[in-house]
N, C-alpha and C. Protein backbone atom coordinates (compact mmCIF):
# COMPACT_ATOMS: atom_id res chain seq x y z
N UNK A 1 -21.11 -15.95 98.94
CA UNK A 1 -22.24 -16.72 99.44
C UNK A 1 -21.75 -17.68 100.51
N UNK A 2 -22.39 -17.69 101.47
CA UNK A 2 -22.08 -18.75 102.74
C UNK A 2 -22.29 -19.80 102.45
N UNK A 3 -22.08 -21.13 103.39
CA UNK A 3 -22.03 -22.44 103.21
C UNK A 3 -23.58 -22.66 103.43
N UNK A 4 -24.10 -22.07 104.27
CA UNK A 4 -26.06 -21.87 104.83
C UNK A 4 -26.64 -21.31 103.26
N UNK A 5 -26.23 -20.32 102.56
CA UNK A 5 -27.17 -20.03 101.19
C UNK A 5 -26.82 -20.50 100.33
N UNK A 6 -25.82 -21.69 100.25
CA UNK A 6 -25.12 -22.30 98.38
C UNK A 6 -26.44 -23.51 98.50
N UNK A 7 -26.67 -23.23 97.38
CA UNK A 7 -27.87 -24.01 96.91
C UNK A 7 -27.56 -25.14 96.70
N UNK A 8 -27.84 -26.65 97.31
CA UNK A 8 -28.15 -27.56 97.34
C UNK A 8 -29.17 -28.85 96.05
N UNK A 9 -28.53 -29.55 95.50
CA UNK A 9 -29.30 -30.02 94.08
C UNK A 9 -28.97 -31.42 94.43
N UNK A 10 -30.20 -32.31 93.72
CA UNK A 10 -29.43 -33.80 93.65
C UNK A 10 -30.25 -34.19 92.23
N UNK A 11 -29.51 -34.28 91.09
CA UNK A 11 -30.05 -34.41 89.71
C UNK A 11 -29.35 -36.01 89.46
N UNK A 12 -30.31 -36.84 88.94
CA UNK A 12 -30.34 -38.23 88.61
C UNK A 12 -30.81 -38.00 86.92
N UNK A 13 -29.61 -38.51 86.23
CA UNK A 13 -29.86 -38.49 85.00
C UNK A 13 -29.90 -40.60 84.05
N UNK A 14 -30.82 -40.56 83.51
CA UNK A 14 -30.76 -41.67 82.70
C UNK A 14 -31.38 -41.41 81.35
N UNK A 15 -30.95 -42.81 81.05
CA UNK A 15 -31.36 -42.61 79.51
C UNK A 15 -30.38 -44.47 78.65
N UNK A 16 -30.26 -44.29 77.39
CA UNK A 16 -29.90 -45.51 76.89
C UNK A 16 -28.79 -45.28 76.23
N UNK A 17 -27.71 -46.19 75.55
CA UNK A 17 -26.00 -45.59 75.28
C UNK A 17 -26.72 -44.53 73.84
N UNK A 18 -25.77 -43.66 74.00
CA UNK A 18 -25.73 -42.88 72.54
C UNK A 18 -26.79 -41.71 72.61
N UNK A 19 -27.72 -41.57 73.71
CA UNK A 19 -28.35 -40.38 73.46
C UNK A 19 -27.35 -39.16 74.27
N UNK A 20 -26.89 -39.67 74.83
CA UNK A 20 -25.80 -38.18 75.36
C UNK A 20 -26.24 -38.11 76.99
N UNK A 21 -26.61 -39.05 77.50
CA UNK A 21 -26.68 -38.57 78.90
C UNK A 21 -25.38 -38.12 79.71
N UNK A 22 -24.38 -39.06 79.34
CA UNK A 22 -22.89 -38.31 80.09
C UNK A 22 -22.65 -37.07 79.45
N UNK A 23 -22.86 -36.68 77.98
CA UNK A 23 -22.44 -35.22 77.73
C UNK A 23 -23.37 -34.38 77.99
N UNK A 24 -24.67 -34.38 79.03
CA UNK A 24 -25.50 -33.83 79.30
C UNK A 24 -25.01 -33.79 80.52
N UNK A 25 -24.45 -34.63 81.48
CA UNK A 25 -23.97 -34.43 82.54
C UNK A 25 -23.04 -33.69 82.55
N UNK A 26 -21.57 -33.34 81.84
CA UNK A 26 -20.91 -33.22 81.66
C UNK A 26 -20.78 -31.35 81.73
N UNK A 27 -22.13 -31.43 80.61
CA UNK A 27 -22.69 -29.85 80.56
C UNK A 27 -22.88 -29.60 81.46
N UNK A 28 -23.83 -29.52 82.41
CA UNK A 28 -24.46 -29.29 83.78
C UNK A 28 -23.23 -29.43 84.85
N UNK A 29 -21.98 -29.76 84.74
CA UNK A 29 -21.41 -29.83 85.86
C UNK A 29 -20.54 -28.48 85.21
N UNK A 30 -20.18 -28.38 83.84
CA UNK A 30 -19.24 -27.23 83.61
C UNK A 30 -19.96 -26.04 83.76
N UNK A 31 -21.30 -26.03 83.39
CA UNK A 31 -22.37 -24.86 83.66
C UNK A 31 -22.25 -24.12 85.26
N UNK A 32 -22.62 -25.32 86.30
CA UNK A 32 -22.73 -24.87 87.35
C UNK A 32 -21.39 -24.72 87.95
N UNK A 33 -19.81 -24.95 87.42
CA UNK A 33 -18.95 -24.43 87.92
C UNK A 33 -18.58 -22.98 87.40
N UNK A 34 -19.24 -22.86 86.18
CA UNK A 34 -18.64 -21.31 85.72
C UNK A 34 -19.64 -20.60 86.80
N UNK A 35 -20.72 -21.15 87.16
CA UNK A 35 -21.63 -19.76 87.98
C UNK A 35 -21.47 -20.15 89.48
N UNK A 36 -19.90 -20.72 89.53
CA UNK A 36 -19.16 -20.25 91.30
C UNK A 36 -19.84 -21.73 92.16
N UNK A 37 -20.99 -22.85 91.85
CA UNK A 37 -21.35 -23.64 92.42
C UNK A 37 -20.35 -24.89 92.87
N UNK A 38 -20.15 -25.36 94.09
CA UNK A 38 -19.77 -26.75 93.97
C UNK A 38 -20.09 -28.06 93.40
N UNK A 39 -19.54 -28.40 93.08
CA UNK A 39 -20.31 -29.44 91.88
C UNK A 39 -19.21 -30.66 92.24
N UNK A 40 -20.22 -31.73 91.76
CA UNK A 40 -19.78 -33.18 92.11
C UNK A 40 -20.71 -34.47 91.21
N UNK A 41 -20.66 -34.85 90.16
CA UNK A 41 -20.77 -35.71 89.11
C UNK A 41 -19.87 -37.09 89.43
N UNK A 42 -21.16 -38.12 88.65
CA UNK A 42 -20.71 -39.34 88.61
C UNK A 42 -21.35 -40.56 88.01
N UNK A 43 -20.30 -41.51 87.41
CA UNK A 43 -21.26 -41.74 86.08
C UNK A 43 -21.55 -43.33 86.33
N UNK A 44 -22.74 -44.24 86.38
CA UNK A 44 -22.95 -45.56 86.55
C UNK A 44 -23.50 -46.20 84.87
N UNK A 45 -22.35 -46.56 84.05
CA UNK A 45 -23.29 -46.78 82.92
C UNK A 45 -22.65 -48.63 82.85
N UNK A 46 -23.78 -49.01 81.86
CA UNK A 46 -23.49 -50.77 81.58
C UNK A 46 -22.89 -50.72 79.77
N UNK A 47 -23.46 -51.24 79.76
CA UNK A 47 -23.55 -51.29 77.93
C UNK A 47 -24.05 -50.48 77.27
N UNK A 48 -23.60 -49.22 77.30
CA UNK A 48 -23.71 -48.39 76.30
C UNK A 48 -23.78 -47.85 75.23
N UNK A 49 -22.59 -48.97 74.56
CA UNK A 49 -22.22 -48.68 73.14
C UNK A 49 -23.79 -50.00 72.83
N UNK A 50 -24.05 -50.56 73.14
CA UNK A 50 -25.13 -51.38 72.47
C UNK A 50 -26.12 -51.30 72.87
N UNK A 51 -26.74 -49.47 73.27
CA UNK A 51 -28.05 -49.88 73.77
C UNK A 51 -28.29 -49.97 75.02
N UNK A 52 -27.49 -50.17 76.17
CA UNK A 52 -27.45 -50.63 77.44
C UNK A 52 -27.83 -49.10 78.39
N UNK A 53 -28.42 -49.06 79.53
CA UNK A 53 -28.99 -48.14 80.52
C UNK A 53 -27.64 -47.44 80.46
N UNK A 54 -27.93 -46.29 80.47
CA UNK A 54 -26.81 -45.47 81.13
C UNK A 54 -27.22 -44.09 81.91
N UNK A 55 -26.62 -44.47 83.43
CA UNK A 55 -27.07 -43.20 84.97
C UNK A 55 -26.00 -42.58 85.09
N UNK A 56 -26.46 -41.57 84.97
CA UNK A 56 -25.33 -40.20 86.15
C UNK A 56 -25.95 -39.64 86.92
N UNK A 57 -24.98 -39.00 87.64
CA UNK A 57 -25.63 -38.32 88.83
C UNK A 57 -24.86 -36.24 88.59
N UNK A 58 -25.56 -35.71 89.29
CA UNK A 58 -24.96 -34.67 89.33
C UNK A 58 -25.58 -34.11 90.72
N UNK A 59 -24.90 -33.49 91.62
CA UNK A 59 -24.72 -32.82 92.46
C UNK A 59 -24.29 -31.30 93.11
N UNK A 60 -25.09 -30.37 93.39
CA UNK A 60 -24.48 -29.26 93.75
C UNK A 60 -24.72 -28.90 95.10
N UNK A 61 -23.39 -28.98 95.34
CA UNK A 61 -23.59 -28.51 97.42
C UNK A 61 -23.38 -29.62 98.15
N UNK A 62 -22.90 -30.74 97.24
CA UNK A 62 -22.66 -32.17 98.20
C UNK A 62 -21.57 -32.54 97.69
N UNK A 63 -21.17 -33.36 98.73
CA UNK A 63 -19.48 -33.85 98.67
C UNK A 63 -19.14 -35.14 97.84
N UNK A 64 -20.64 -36.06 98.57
CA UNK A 64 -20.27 -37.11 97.56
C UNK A 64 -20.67 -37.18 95.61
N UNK A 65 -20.76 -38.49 95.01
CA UNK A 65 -21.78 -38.01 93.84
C UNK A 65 -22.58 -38.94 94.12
N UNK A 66 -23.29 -39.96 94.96
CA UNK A 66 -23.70 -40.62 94.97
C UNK A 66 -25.23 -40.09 95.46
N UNK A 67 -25.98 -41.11 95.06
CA UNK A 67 -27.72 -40.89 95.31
C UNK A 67 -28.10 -41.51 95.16
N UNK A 68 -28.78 -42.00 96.45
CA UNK A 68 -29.62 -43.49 97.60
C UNK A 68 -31.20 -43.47 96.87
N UNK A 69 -31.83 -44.30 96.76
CA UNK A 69 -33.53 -44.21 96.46
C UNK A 69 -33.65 -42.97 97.56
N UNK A 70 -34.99 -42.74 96.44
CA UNK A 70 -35.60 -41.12 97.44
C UNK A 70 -34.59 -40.12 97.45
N UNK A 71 -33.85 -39.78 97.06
CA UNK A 71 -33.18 -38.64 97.16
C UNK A 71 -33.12 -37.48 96.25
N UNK A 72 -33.53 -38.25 94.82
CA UNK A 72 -32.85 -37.27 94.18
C UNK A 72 -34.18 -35.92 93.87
N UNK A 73 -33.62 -34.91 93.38
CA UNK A 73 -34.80 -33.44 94.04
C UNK A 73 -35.40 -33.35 92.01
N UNK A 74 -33.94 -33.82 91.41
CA UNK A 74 -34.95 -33.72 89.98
C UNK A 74 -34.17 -35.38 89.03
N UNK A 75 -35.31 -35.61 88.39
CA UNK A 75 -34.58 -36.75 87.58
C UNK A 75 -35.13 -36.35 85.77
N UNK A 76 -34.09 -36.88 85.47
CA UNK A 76 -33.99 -36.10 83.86
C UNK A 76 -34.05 -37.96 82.86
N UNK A 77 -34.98 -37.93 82.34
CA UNK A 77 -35.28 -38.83 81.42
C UNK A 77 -35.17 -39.06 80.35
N UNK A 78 -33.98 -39.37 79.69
CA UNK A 78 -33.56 -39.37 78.27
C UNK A 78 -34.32 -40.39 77.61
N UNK A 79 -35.33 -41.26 78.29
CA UNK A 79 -35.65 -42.68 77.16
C UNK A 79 -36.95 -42.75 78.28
N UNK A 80 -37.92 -42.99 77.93
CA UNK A 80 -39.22 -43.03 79.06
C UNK A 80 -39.74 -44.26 80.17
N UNK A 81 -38.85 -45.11 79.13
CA UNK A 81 -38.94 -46.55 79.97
C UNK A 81 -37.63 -46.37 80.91
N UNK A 82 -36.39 -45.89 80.87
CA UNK A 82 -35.62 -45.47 81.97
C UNK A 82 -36.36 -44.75 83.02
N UNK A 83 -36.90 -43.58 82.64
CA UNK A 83 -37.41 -42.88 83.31
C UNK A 83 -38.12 -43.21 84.03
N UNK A 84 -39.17 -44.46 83.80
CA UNK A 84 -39.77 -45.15 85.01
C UNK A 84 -38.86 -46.26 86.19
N UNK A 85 -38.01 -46.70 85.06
CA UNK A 85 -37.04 -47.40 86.00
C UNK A 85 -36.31 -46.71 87.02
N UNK A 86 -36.19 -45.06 86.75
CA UNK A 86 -35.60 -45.05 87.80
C UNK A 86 -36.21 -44.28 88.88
N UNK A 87 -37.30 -44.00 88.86
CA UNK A 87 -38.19 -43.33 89.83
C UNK A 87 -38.04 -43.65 91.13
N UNK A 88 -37.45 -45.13 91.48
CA UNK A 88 -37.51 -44.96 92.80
C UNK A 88 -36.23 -43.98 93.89
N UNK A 89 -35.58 -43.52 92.82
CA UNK A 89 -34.37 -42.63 92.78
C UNK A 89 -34.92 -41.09 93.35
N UNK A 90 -36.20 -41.14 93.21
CA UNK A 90 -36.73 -39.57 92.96
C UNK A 90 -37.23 -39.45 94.36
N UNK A 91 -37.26 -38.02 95.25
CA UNK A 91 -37.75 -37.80 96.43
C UNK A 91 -39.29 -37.65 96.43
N UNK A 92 -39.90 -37.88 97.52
CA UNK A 92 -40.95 -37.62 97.45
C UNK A 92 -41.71 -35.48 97.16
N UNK A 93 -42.32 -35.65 96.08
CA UNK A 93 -42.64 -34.27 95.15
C UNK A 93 -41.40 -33.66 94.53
N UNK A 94 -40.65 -34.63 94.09
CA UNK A 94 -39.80 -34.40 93.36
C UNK A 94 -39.86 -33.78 92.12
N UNK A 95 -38.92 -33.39 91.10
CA UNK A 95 -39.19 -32.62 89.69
C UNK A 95 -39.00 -34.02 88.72
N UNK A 96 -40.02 -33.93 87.76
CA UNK A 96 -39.37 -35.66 86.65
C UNK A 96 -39.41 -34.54 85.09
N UNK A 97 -38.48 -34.59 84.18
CA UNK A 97 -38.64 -33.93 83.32
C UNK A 97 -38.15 -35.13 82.48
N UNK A 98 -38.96 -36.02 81.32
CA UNK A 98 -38.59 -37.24 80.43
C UNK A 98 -38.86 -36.87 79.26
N UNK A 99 -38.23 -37.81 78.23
CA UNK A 99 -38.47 -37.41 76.85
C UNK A 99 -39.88 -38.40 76.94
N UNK A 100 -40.92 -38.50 75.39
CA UNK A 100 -42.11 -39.02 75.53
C UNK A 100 -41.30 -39.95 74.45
N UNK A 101 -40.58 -39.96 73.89
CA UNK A 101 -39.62 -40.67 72.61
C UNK A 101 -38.98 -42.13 73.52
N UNK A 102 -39.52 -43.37 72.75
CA UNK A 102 -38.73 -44.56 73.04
C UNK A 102 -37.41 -44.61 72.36
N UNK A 103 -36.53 -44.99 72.77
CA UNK A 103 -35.46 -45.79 71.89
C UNK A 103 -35.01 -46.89 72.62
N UNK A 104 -35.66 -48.01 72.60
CA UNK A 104 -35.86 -49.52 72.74
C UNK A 104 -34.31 -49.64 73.40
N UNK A 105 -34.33 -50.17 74.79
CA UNK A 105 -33.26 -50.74 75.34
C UNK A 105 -32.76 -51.86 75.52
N UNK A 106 -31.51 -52.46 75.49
CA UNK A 106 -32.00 -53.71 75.17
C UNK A 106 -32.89 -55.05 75.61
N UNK A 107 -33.11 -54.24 76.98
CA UNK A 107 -34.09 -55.74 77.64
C UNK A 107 -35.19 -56.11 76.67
N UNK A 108 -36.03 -54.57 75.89
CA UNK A 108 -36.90 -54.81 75.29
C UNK A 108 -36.20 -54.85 73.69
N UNK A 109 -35.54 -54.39 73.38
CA UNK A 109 -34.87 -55.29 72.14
C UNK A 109 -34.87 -56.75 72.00
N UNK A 110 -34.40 -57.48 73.30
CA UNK A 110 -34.09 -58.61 73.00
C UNK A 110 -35.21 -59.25 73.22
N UNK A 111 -36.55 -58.48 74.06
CA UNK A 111 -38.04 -59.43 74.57
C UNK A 111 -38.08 -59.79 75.67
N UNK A 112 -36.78 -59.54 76.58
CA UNK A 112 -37.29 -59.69 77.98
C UNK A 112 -37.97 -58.89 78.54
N UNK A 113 -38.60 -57.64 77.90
CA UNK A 113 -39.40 -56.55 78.75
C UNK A 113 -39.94 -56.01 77.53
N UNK A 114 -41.53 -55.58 77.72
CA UNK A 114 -42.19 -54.95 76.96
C UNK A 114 -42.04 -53.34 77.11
N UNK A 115 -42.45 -52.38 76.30
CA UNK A 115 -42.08 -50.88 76.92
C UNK A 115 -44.23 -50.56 77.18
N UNK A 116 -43.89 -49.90 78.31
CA UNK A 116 -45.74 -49.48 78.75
C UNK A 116 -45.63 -48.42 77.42
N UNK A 117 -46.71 -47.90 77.70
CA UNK A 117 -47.53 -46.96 76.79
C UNK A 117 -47.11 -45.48 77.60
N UNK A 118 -47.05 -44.45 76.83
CA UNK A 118 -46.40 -43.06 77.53
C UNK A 118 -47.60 -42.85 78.18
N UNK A 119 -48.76 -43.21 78.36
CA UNK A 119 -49.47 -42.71 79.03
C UNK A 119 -49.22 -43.46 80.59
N UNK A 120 -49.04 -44.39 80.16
CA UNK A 120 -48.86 -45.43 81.88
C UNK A 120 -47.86 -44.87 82.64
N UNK A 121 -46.95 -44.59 81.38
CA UNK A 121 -45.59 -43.73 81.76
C UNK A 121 -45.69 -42.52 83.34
N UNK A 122 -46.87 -41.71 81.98
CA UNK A 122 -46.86 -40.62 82.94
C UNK A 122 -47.93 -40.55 84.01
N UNK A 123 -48.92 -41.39 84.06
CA UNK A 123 -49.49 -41.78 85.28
C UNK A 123 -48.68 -42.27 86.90
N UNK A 124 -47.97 -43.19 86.49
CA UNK A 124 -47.07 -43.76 86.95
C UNK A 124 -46.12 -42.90 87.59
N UNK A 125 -45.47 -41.45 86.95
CA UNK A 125 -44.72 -40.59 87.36
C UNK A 125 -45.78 -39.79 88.07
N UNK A 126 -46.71 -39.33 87.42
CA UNK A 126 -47.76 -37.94 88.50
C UNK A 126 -47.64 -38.77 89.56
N UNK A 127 -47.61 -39.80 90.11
CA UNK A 127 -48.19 -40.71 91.23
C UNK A 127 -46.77 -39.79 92.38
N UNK A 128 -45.95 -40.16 91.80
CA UNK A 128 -44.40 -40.01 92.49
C UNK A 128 -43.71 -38.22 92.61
N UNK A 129 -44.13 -37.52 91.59
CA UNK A 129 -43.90 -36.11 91.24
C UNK A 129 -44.62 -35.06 91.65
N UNK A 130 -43.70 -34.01 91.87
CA UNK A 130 -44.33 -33.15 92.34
C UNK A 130 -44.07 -32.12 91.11
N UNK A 131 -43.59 -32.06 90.57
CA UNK A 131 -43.76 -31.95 89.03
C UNK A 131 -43.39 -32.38 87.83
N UNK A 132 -44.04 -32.69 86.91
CA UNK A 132 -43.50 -34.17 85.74
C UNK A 132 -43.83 -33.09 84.35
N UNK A 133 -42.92 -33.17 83.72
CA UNK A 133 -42.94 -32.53 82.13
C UNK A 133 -42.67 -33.66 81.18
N UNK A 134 -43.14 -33.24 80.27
CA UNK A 134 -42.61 -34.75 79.20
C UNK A 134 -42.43 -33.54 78.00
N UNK A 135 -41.54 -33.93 76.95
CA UNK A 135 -41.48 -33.61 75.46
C UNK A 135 -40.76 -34.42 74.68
N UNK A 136 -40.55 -34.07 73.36
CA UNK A 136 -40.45 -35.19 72.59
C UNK A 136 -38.71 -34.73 72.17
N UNK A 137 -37.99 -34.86 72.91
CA UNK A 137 -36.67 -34.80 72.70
C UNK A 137 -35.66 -35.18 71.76
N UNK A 138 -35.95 -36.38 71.21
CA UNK A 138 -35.43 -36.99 69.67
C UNK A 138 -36.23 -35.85 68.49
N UNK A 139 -37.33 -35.27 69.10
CA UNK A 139 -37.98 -34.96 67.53
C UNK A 139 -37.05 -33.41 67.64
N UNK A 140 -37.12 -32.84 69.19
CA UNK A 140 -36.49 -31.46 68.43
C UNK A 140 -35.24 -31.23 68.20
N UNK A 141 -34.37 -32.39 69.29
CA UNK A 141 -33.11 -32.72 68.37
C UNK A 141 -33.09 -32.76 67.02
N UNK A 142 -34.01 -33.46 66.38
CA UNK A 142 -33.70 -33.38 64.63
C UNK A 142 -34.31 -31.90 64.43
N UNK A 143 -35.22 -31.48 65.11
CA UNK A 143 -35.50 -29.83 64.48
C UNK A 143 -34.55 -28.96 64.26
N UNK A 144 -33.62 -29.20 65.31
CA UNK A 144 -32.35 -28.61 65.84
C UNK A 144 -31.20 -28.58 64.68
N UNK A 145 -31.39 -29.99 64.21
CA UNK A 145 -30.09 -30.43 63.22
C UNK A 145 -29.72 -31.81 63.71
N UNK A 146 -29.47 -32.57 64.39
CA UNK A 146 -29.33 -33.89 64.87
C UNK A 146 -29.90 -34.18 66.07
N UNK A 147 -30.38 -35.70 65.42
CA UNK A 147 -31.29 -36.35 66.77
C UNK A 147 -30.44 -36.67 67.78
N UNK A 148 -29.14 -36.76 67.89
CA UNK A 148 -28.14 -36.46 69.08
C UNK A 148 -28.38 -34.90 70.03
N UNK A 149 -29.22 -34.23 69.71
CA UNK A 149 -29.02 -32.98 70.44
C UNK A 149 -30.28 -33.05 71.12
N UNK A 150 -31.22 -33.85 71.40
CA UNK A 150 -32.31 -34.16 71.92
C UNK A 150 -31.61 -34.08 74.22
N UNK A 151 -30.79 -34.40 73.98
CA UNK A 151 -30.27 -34.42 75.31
C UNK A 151 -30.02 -33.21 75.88
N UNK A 152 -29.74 -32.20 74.66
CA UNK A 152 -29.49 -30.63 75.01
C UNK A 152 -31.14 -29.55 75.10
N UNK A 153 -32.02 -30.69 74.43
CA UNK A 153 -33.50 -29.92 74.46
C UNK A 153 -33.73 -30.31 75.67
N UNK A 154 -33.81 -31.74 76.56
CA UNK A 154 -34.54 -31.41 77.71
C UNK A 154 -33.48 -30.56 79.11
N UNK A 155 -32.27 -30.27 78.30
CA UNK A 155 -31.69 -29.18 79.42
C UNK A 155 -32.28 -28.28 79.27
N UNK A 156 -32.59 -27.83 78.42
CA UNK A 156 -33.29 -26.39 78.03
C UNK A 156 -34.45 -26.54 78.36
N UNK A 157 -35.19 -27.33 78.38
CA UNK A 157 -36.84 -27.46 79.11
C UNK A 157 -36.12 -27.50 81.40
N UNK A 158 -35.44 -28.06 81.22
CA UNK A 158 -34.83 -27.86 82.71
C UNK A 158 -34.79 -26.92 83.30
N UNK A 159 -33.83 -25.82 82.11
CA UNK A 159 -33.67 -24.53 82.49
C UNK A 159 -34.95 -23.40 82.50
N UNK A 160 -35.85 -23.79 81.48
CA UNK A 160 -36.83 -23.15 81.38
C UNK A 160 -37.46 -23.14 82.90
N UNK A 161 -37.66 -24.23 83.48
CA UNK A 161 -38.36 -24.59 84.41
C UNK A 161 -37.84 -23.66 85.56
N UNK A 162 -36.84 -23.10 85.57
CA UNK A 162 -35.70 -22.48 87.11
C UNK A 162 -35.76 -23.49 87.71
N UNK A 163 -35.28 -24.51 87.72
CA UNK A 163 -35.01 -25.50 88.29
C UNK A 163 -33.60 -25.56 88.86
N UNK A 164 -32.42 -25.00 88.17
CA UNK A 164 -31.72 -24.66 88.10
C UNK A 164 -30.54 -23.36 89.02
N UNK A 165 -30.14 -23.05 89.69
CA UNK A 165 -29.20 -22.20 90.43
C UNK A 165 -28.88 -21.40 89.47
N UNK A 166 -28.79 -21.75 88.31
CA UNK A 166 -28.07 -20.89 87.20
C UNK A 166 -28.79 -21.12 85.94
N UNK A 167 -28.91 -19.67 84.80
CA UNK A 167 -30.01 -19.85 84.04
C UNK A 167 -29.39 -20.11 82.53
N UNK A 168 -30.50 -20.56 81.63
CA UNK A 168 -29.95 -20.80 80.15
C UNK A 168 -28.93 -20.25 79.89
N UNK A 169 -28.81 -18.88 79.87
CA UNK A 169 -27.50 -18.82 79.41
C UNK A 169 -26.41 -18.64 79.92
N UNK A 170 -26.24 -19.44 81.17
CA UNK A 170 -24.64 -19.92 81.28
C UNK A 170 -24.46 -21.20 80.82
N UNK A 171 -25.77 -21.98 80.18
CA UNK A 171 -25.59 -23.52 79.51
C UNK A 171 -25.13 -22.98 78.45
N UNK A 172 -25.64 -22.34 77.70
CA UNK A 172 -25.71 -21.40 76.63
C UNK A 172 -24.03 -21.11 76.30
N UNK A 173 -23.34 -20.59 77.21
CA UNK A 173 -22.22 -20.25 77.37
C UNK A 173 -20.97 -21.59 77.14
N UNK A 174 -21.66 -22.36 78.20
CA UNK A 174 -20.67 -23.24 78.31
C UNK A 174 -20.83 -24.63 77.14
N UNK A 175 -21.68 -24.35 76.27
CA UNK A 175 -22.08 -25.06 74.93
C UNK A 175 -21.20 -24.67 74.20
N UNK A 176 -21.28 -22.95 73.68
CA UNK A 176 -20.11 -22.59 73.22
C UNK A 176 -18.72 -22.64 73.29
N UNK A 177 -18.35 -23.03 74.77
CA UNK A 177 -17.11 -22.81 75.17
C UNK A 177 -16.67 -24.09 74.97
N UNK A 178 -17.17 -25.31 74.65
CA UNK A 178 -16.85 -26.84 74.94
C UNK A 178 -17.17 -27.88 73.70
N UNK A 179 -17.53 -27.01 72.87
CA UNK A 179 -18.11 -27.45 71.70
C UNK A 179 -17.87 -26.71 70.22
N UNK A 180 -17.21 -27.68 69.12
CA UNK A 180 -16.81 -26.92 68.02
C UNK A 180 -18.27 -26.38 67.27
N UNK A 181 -17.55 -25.16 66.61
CA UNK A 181 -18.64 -24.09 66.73
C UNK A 181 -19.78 -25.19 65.71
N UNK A 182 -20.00 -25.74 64.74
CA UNK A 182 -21.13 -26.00 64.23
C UNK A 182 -21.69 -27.23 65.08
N UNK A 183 -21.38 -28.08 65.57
CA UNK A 183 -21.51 -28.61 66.78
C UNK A 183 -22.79 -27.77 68.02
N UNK A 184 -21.92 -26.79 68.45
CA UNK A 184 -22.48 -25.76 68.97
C UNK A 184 -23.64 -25.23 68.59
N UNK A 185 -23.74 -24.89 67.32
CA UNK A 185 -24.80 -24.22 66.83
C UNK A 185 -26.00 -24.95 66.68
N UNK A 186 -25.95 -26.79 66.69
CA UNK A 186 -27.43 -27.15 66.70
C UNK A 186 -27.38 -27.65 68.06
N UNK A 187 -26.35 -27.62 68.98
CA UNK A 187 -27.16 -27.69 70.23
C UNK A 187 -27.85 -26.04 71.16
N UNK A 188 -26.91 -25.31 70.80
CA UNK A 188 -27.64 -24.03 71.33
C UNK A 188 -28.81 -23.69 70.51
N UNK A 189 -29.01 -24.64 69.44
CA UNK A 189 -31.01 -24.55 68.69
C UNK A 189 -31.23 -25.19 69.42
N UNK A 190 -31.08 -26.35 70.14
CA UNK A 190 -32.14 -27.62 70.74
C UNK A 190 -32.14 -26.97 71.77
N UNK A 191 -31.18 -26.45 72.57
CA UNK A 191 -31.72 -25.65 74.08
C UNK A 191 -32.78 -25.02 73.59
N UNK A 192 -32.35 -24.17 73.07
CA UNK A 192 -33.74 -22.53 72.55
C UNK A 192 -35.03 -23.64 72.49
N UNK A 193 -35.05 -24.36 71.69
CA UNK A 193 -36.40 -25.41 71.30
C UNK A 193 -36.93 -25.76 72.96
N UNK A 194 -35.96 -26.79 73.52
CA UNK A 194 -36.22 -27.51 74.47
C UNK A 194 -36.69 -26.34 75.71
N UNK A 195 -36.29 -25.20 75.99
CA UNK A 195 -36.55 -24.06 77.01
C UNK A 195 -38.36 -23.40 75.94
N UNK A 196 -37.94 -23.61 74.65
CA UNK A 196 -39.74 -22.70 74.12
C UNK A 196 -40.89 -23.87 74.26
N UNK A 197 -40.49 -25.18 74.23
CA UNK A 197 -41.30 -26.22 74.15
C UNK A 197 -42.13 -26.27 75.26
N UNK A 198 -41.67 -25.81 76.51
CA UNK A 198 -41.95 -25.62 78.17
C UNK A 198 -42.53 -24.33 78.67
N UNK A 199 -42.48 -22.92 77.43
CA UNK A 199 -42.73 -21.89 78.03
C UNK A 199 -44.19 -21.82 77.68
């Protein structure tokens, strides 16, 4: 493939410490190197271990990992009140794929910030999107086997979407390959969930 047909991506990931947004990044960069893509990841997190915002970026077809407001082509929403925070990240008719599941960050833990209502949520996103999905990502993580695998359902609603250069199952693949096998086995359920939840 030439330097003119390698497909081009700018994925903005957030979410709050402990739902797995870096090992969701992490996935997506080993995914798109087994299927021959250039890839370029990078991780902006605060307080994590307590709750605190945590951004990555992922990149395919660009040199740097970085991503300016307006740029990014899809943003992935691990926590819904992130997900509005970071919209101004998103290009105009961009892709927004968020969980509809709070898990209280700490601004609104501590009362400096209230969380809107998922509906304001997603008003707020149609405004900005050129296509917006929501599902409930904590719940099919636990369908799955742990509410930690909620980060691997909205890859699988991602992938569902072809959003993607490369399809479920090279995530599929590289779940297996990076992950001890029972480990493995309830996140390759939360993909399957998170890709049927969307079809």
């Amino acid at each position: 493939m030439s330097a003119l047909q390698q497909p081009r991506l700018r994925i903005f990931m957030t979410g709050v410490g402990g739902q797995g947004t870096l090992t969701a990044t992490t996935l997506l960069a080993r995914a798109a190197l087994a299927a021959g893509l250039p890839v370029t990841s990078g991780e902006i997190h605060g307080m994590a271990q307590r709750g605190g915002v945590v951004e990555s970026t992922l990149l395919i077809g660009y040199k740097s990992p970085k991503i300016g407001p307006g740029e990014a082509d899809i943003l992935l929403g691990f926590e819904p009140l992130e997900t509005l925070r970071a919209l101004p990240y998103l290009k105009p008719g961009g892709m927004v794929l968020s969980s509809t599941e709070y898990l209280a960050p700490l601004s609104v833990a501590c009362g400096r910030e209230d969380n809107p209502d998922i509906e304001t949520i997603k008003a707020r996103v149609g405004v900005c999107a050129g296509t917006a999905r929501f599902l409930p990502c904590r719940s099919l993580g636990l369908q799955a086997g742990a509410v930690q695998s909620g980060n691997i359902a909205l890859l699988g609603a991602l992938c569902a979407l072809g959003a993607l250069p490369f399809g479920v199952d090279i995530l599929a693949d590289t779940v297996r390959a990076t992950m001890k096998p029972k480990i493995a086995d309830v996140n390759l359920k939360a993909l399957e969930l998170g890709a049927a939840y969307l079809a």
